[in-house]
N, C-alpha and C. Protein backbone atom coordinates (compact mmCIF):
# COMPACT_ATOMS: atom_id res chain seq x y z
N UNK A 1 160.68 90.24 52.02
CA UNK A 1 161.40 89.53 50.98
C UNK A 1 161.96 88.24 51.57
N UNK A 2 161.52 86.70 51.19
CA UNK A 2 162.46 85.96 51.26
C UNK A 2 162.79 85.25 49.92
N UNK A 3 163.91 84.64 50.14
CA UNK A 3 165.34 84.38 48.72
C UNK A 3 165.14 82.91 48.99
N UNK A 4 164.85 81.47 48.95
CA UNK A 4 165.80 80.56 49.29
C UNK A 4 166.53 80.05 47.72
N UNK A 5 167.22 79.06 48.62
CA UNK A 5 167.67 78.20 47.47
C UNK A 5 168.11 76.96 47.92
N UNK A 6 167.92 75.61 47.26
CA UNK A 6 168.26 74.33 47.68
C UNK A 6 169.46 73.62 46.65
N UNK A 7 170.21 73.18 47.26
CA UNK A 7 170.98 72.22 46.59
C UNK A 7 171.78 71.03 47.22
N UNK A 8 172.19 69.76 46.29
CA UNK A 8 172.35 68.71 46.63
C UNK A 8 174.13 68.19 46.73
N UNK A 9 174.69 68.31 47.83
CA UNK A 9 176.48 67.71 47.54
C UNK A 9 176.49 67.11 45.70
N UNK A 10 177.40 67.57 45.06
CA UNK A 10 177.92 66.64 44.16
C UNK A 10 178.53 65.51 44.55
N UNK A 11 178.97 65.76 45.81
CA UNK A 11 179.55 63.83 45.79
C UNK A 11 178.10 62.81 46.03
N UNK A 12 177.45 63.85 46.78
CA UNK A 12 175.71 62.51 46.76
C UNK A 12 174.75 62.46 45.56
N UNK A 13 174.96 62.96 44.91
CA UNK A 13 173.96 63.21 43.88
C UNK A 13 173.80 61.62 43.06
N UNK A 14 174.65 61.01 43.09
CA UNK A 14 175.15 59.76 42.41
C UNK A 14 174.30 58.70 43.79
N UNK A 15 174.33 58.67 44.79
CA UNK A 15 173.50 58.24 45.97
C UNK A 15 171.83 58.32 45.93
N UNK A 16 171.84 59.25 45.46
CA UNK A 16 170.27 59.79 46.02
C UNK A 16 169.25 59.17 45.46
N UNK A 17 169.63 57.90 44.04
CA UNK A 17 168.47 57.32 43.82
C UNK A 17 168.92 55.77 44.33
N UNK A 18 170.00 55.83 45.23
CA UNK A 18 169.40 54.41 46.23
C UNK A 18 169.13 54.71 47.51
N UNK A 19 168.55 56.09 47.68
CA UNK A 19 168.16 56.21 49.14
C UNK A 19 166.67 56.37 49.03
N UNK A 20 165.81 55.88 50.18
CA UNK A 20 164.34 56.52 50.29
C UNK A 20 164.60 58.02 50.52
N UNK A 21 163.12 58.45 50.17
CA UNK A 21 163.03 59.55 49.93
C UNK A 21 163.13 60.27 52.12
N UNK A 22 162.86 59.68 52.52
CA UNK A 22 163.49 59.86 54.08
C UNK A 22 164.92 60.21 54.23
N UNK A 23 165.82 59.37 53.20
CA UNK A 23 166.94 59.41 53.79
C UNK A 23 168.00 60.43 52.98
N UNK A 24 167.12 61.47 51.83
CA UNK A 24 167.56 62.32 51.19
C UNK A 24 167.90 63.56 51.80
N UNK A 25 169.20 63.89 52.32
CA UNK A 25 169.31 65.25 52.20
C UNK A 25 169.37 66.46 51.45
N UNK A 26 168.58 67.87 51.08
CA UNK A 26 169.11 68.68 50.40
C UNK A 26 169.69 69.90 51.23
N UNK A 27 170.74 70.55 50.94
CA UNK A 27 171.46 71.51 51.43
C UNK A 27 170.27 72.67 51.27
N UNK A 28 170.70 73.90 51.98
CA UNK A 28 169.21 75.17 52.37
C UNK A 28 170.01 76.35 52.37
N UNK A 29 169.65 77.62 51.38
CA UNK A 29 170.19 78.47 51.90
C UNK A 29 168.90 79.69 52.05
N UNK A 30 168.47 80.27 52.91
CA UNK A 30 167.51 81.24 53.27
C UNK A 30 167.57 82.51 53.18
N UNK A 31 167.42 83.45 52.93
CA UNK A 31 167.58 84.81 53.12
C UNK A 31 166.22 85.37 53.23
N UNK A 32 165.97 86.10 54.17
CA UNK A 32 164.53 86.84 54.60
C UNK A 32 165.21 88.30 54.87
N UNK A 33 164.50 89.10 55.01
CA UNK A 33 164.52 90.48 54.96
C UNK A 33 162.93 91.29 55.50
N UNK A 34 163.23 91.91 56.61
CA UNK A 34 161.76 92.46 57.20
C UNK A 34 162.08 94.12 56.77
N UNK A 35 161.22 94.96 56.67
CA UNK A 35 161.37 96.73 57.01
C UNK A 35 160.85 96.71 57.99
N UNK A 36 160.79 97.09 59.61
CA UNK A 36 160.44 97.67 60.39
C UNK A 36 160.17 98.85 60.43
N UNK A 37 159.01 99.28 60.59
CA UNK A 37 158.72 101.15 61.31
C UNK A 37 158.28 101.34 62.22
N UNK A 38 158.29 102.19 63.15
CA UNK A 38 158.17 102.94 63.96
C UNK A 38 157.90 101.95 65.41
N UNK A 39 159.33 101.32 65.28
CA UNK A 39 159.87 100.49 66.42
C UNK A 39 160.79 101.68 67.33
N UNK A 40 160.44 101.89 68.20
CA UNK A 40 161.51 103.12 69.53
C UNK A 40 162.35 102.04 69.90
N UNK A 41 163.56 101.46 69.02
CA UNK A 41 164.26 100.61 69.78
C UNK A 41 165.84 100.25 69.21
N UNK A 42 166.86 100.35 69.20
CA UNK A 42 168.09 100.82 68.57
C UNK A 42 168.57 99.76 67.98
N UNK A 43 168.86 99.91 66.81
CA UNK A 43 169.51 98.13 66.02
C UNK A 43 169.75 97.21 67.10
N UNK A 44 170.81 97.03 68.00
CA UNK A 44 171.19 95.92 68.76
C UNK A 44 170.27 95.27 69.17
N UNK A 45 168.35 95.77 69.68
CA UNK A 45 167.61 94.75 69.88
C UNK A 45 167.19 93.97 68.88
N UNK A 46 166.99 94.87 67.66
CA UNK A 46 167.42 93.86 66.17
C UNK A 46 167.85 92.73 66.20
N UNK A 47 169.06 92.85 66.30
CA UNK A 47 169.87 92.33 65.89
C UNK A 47 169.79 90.79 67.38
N UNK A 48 169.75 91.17 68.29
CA UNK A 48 169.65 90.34 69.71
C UNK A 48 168.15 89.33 69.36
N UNK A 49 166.79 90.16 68.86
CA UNK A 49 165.82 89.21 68.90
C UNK A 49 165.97 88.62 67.43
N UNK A 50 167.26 88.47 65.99
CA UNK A 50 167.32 87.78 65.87
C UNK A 50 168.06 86.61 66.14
N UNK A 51 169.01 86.91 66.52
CA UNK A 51 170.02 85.64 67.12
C UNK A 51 169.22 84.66 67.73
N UNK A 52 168.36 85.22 68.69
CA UNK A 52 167.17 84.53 69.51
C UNK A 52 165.95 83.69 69.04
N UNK A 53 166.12 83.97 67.73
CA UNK A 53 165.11 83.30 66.57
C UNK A 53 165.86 82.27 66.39
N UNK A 54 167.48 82.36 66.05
CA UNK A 54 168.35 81.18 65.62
C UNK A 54 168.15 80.48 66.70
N UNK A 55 169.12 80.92 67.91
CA UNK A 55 169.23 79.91 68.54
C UNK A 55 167.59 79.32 69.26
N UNK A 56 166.86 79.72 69.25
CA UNK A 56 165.60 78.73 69.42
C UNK A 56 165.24 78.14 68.47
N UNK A 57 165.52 77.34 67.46
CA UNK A 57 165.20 76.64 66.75
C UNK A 57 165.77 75.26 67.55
N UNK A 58 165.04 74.34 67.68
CA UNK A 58 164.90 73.24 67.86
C UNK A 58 165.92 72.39 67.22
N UNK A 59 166.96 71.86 68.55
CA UNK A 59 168.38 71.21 68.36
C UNK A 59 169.38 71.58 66.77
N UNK A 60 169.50 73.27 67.24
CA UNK A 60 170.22 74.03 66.93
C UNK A 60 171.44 74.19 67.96
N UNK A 61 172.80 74.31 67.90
CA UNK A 61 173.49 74.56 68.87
C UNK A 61 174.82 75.18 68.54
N UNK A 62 175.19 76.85 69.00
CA UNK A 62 175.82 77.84 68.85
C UNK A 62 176.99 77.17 69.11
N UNK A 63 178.65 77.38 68.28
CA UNK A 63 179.77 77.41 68.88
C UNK A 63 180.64 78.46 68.72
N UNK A 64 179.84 79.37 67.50
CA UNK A 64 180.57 80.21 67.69
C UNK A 64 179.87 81.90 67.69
N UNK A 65 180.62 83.06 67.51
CA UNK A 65 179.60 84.37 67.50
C UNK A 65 180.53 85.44 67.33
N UNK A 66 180.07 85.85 66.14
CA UNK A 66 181.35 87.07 65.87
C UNK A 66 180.56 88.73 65.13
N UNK A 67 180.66 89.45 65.69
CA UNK A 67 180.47 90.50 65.29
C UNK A 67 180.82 91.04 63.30
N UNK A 68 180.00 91.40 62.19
CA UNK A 68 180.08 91.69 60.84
C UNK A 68 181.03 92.76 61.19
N UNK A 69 182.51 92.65 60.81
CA UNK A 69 182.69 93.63 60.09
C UNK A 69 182.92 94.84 59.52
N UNK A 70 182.36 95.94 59.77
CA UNK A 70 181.88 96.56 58.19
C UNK A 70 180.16 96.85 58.24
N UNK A 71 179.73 96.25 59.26
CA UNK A 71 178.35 96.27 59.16
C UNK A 71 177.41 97.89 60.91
N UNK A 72 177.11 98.31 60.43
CA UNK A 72 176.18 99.04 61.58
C UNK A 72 176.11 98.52 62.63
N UNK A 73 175.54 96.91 62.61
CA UNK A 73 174.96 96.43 62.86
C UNK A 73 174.75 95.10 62.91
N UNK A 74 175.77 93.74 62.61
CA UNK A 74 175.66 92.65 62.73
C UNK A 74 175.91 91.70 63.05
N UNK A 75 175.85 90.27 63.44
CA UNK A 75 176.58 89.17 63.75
C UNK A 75 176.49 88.02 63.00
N UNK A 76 177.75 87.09 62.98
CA UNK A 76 177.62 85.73 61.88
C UNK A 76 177.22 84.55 63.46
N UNK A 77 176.33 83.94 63.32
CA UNK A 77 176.43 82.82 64.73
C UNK A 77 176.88 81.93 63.53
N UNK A 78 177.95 80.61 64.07
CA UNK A 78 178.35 79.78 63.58
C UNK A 78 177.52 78.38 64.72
N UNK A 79 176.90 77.88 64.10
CA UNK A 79 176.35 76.42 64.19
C UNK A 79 175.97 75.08 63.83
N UNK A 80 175.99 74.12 64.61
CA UNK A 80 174.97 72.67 64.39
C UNK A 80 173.90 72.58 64.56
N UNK A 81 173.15 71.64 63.58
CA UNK A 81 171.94 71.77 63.92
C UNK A 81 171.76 69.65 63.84
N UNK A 82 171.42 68.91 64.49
CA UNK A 82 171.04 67.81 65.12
C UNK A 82 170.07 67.59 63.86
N UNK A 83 170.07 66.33 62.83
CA UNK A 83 168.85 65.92 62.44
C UNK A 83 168.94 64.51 62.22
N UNK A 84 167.96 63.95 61.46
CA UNK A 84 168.03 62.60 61.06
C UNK A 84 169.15 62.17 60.18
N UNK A 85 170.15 63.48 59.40
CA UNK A 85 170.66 62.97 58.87
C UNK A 85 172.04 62.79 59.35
N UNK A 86 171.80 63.26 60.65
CA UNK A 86 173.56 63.75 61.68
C UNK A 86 173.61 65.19 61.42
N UNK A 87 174.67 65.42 62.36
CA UNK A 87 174.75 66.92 62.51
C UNK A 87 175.15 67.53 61.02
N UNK A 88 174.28 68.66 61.25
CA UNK A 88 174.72 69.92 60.07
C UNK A 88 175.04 71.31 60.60
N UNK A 89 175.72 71.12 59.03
CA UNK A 89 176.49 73.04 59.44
C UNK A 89 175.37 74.00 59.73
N UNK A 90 174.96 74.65 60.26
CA UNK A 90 174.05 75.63 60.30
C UNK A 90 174.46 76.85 60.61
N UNK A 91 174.59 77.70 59.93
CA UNK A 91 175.11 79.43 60.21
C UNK A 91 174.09 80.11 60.04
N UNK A 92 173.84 81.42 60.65
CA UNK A 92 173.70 82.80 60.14
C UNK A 92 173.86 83.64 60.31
N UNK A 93 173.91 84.81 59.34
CA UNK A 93 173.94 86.00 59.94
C UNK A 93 173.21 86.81 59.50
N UNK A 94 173.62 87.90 60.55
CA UNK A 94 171.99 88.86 60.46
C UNK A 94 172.83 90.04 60.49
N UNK A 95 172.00 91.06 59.84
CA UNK A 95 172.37 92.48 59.50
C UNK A 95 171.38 93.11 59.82
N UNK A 96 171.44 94.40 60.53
CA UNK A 96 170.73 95.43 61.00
C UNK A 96 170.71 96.73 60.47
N UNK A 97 170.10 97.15 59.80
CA UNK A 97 170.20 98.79 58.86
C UNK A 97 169.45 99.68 59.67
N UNK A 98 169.78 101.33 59.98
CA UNK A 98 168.72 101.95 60.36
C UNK A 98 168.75 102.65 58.82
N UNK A 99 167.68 103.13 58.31
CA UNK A 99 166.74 103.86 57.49
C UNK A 99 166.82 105.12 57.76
N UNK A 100 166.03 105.38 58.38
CA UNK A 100 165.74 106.60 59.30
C UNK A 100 165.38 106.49 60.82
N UNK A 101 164.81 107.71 61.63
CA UNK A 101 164.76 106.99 62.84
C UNK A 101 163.48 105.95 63.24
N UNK A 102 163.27 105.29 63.59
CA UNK A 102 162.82 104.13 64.06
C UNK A 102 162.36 103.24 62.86
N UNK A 103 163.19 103.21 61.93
CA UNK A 103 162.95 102.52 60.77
C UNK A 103 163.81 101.81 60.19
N UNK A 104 163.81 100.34 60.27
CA UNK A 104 165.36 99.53 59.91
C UNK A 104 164.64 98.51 59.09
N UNK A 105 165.71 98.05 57.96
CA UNK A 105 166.13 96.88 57.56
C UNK A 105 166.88 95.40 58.56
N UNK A 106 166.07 94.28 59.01
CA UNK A 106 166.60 93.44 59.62
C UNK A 106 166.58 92.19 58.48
N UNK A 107 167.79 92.11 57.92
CA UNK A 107 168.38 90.91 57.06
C UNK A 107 168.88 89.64 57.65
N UNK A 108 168.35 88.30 57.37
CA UNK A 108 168.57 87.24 58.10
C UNK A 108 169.18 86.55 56.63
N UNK A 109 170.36 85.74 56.92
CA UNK A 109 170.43 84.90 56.14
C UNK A 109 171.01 83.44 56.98
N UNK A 110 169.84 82.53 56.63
CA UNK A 110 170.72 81.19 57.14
C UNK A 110 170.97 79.94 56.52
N UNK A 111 172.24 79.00 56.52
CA UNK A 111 172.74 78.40 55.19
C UNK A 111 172.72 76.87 56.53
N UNK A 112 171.80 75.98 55.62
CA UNK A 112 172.11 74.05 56.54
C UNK A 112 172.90 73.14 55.16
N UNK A 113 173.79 72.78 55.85
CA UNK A 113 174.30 71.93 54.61
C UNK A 113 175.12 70.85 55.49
N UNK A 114 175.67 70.08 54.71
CA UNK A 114 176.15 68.46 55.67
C UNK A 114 177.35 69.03 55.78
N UNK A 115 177.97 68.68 57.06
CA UNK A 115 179.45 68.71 57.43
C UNK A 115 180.39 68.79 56.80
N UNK A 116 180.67 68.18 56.11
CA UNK A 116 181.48 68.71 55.15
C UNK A 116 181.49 69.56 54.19
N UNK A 117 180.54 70.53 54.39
CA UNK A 117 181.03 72.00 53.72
C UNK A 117 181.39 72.94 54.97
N UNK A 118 181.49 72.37 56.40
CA UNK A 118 181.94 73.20 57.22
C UNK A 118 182.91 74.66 56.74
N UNK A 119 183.84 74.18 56.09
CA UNK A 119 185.25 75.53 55.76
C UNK A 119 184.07 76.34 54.98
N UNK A 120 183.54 76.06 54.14
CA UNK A 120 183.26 76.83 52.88
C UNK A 120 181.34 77.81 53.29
N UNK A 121 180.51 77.07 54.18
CA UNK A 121 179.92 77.96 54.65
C UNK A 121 180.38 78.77 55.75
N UNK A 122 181.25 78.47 56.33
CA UNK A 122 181.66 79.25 57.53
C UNK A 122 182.04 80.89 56.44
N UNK A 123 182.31 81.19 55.61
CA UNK A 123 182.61 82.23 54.58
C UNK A 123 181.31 83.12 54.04
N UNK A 124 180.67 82.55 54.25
CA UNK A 124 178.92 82.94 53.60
C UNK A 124 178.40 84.01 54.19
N UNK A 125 178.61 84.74 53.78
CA UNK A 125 177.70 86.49 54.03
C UNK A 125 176.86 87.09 53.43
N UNK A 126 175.97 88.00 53.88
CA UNK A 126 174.86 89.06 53.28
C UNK A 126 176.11 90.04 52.75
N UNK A 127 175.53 90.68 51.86
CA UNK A 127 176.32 91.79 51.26
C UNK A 127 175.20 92.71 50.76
N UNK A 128 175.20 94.05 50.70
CA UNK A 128 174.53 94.79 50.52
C UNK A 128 174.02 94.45 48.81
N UNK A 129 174.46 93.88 48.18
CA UNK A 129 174.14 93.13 47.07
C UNK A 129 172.93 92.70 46.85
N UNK A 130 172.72 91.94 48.04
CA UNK A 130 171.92 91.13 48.20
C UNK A 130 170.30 91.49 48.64
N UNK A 131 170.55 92.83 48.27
CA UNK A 131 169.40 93.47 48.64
C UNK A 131 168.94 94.62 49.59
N UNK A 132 170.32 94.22 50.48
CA UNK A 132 169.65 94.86 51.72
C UNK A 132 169.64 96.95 51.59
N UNK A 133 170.12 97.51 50.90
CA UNK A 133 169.30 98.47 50.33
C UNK A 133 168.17 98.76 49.92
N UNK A 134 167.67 98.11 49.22
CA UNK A 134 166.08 98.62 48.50
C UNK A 134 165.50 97.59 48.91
N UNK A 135 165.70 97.00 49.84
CA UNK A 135 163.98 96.08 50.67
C UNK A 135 162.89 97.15 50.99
């Protein structure tokens, strides 16, 4: 399963038809969702080879890392990510479900938006809402 969704600051929206189409940013929010089976290997590597997906993304850069919660299984990484348009917020977090044994739900969700939604994605979570039951 992946979810996205795109959207544009209301304060730029009024901008965006005197910029080239280069110099348009749209905000990103992602959600993917895998089922794994018959992996012999305990959520935390889950959960470790995804962080490892984040932070290898190409001039991505971690400042922060906090354990979900409430969750089995998860962490929020708080980040920047370097582009043409200046740095962006870049977060995610990932959730780890076991199923049964060697059978998990690994939920990724990751949100890029311009700096100034720093406060308000830093808040942005998976919730079992969101699917991560019946994937």
């Amino acid at each position: 399963m992946t979810v996205s969704d795109l959207w544009v600051d209301g304060k730029e929206v009024s901008r965006q038809s005197e910029l080239s189409p280069g110099e348009r940013f749209v905000s990103n929010a992602m959600a993917t969702a895998w089922r794994i089976t018959d992996l012999p290997v305990p959520p935390d590597h889950l959960l470790q080879f995804a962080e490892a997906m984040t932070a290898a993304t190409p001039g991505w850069t971690r400042y922060l890392r906090k354990p979900t919660p409430g969750q089995e299984c998860g962490s929020m990484l708080f980040g920047a990510l370097e582009s043409p348009f200046g740095e962006l917020i870049s977060n995610s977090h990932c959730v780890v479900r076991s199923i049964q044994t060697g059978e998990f739900i690994l939920a990724q969700l990751n949100v890029t938006a311009l700096a100034s939604h720093r406060q308000e994605l830093d808040g942005v979570r998976l919730t079992a809402a969101a699917g991560l039951r019946d994937v």
